[in-house]
C-alpha atoms as a PDB file:
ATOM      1  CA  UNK A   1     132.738 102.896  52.897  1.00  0.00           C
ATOM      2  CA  UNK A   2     134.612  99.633  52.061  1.00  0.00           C
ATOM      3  CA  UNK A   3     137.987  99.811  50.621  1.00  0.00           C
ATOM      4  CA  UNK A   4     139.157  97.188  48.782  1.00  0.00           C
ATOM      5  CA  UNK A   5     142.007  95.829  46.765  1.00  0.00           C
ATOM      6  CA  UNK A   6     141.240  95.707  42.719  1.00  0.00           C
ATOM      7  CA  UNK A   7     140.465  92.473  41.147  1.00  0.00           C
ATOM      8  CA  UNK A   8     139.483  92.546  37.869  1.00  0.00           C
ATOM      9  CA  UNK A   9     137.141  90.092  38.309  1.00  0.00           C
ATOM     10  CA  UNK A  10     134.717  91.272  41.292  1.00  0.00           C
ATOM     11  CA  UNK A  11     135.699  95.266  40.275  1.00  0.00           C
ATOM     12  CA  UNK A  12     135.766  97.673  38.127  1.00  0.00           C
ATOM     13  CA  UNK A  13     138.280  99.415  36.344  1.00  0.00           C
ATOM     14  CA  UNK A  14     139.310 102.245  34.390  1.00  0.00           C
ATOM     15  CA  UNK A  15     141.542 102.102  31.127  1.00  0.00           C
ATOM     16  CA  UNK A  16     144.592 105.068  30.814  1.00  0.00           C
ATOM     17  CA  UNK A  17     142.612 107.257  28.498  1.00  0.00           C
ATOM     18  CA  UNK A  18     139.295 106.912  31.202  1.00  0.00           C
ATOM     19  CA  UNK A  19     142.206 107.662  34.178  1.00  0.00           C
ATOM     20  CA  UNK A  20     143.671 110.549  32.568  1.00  0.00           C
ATOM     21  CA  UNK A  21     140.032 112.098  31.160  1.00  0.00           C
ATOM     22  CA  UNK A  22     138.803 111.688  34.613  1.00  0.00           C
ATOM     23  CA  UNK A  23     142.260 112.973  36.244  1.00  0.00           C
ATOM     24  CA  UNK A  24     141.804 116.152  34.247  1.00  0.00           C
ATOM     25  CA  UNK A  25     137.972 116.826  35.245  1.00  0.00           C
ATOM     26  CA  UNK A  26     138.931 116.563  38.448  1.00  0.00           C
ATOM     27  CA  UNK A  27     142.149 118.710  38.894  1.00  0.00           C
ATOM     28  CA  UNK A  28     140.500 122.099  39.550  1.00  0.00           C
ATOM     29  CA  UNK A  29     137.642 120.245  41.929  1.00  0.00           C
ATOM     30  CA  UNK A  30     140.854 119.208  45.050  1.00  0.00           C
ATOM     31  CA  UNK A  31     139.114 116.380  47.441  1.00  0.00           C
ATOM     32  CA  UNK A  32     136.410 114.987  44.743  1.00  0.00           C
ATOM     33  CA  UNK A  33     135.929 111.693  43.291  1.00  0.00           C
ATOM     34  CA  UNK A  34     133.785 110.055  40.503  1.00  0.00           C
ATOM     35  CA  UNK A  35     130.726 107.847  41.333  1.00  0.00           C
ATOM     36  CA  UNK A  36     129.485 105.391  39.163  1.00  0.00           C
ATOM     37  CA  UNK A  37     125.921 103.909  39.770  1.00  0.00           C
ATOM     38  CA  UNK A  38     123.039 103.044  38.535  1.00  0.00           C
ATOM     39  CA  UNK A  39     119.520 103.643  37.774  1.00  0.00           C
ATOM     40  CA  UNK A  40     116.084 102.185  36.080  1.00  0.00           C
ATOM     41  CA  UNK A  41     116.323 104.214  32.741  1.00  0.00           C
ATOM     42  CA  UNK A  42     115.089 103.468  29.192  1.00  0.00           C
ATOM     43  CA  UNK A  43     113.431 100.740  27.400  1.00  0.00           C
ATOM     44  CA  UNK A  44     115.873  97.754  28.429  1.00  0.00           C
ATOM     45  CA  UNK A  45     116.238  98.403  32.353  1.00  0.00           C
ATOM     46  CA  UNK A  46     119.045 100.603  33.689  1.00  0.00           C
ATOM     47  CA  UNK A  47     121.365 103.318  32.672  1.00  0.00           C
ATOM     48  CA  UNK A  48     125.089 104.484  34.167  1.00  0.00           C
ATOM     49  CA  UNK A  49     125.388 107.390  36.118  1.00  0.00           C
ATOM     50  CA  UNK A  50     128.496 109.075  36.690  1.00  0.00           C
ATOM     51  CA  UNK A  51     128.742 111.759  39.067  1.00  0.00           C
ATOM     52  CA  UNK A  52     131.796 114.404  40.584  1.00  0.00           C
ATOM     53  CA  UNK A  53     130.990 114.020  44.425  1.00  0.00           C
ATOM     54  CA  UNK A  54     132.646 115.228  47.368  1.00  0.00           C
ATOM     55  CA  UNK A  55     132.784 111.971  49.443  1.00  0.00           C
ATOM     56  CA  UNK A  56     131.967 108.217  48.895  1.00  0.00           C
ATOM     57  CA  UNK A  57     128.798 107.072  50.527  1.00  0.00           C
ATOM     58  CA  UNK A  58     129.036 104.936  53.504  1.00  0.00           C
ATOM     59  CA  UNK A  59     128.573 101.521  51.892  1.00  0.00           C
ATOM     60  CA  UNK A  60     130.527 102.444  48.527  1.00  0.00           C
ATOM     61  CA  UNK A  61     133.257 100.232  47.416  1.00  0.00           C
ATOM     62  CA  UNK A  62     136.186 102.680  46.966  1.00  0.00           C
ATOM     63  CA  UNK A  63     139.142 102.357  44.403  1.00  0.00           C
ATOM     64  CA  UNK A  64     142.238 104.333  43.449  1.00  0.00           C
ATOM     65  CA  UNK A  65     143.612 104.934  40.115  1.00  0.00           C
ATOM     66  CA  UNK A  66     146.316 107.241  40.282  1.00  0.00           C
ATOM     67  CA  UNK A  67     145.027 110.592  40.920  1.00  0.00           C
ATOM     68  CA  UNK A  68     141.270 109.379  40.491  1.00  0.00           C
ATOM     69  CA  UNK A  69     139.303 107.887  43.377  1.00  0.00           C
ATOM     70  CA  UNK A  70     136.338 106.103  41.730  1.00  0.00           C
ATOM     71  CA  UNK A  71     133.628 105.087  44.435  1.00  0.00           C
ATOM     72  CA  UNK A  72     131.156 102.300  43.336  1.00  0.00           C
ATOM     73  CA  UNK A  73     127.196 102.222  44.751  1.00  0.00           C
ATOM     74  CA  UNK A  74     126.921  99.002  46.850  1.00  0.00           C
ATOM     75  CA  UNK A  75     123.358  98.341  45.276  1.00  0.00           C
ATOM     76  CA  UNK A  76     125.490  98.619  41.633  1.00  0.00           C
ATOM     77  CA  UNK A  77     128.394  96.548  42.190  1.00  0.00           C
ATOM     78  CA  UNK A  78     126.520  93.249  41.243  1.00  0.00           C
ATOM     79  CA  UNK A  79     125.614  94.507  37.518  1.00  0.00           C
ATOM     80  CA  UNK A  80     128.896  96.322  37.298  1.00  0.00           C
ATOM     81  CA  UNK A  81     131.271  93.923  38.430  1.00  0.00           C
ATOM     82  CA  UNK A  82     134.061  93.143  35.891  1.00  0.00           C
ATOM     83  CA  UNK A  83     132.970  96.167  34.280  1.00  0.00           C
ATOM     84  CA  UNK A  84     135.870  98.543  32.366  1.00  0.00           C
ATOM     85  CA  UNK A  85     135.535 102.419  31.648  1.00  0.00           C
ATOM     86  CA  UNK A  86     137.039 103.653  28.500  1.00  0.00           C
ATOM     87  CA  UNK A  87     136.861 106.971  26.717  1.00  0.00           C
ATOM     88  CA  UNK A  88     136.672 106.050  22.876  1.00  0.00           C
ATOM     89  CA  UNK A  89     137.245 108.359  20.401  1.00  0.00           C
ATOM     90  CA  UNK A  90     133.977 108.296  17.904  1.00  0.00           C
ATOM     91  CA  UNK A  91     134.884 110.430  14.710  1.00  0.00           C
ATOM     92  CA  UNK A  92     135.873 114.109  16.370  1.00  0.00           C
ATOM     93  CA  UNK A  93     133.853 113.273  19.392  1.00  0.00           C
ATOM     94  CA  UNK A  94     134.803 111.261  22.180  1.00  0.00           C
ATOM     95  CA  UNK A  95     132.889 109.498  24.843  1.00  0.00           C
ATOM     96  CA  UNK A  96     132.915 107.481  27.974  1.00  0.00           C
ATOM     97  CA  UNK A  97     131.884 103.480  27.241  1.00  0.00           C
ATOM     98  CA  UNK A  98     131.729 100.750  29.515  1.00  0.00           C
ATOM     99  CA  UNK A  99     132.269  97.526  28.542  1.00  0.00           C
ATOM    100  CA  UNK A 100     130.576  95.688  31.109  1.00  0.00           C
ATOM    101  CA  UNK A 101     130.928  91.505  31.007  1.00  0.00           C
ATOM    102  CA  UNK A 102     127.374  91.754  32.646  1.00  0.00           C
ATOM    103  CA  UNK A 103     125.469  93.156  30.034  1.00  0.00           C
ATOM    104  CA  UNK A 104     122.539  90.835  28.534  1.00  0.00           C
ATOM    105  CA  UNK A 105     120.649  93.651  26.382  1.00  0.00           C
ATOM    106  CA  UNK A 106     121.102  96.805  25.493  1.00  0.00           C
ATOM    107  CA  UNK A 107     118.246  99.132  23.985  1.00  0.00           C
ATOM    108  CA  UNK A 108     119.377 100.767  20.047  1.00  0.00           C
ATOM    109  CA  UNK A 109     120.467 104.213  21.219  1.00  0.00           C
ATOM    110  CA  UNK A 110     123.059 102.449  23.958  1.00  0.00           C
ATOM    111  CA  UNK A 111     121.187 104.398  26.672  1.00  0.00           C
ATOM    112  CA  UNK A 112     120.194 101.440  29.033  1.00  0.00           C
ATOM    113  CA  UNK A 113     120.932  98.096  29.579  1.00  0.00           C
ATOM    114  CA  UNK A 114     120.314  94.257  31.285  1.00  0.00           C
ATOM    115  CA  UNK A 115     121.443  91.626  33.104  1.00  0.00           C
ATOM    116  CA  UNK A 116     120.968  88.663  34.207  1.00  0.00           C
END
């Protein structure tokens, strides 16, 4: 596990409304952290993955937002670097977006994306 300290540039970061969304998922669950990586998904390459895990992995890139520890996959951090998580309100729904400064492509349904 590396710890590091955040730079917007080579990170990734989370935006107040992503912090206190993820804060409150992960109140009841004492010790957890997110996970953000990656995966080969849909027609245009890869998809995000969010997960609620117990512990980073060993080469994970580990940051600290107030009460949420977000671990980032080592094999990820490439495409996701620079990358910001947002919840966005969408009519009465809401949802998680990342606006990632990587991003080449992404397919219609905003399922999967590329870089370069």
């Amino acid at each position: 596990m590396t710890v590091t300290t955040f730079d917007p540039e080579t990170s990734v970061s989370l935006t107040v409304a992503a912090e206190k969304y993820f804060a409150a998922k992960l109140a009841a669950l004492s010790g957890n952290l997110i996970r953000l990586s990656t995966k080969e998904s849909g027609c245009t390459g890869f998809a995000y993955v969010l997960d609620i895990v117990e512990k980073a992995e060993e080469q994970d890139t580990v940051l600290s937002f107030g009460d949420v520890t977000l671990a980032v996959d080592a094999k990820s951090m490439a495409m996701l670097s620079g990358t910001e998580i947002d919840l966005v309100r969408e009519g009465v729904n809401q949802v998680v977006k990342f606006n990632n400064p990587n991003v080449v492509a992404e397919c219609g349904c905003g399922e999967s994306f590329s870089v370069s």
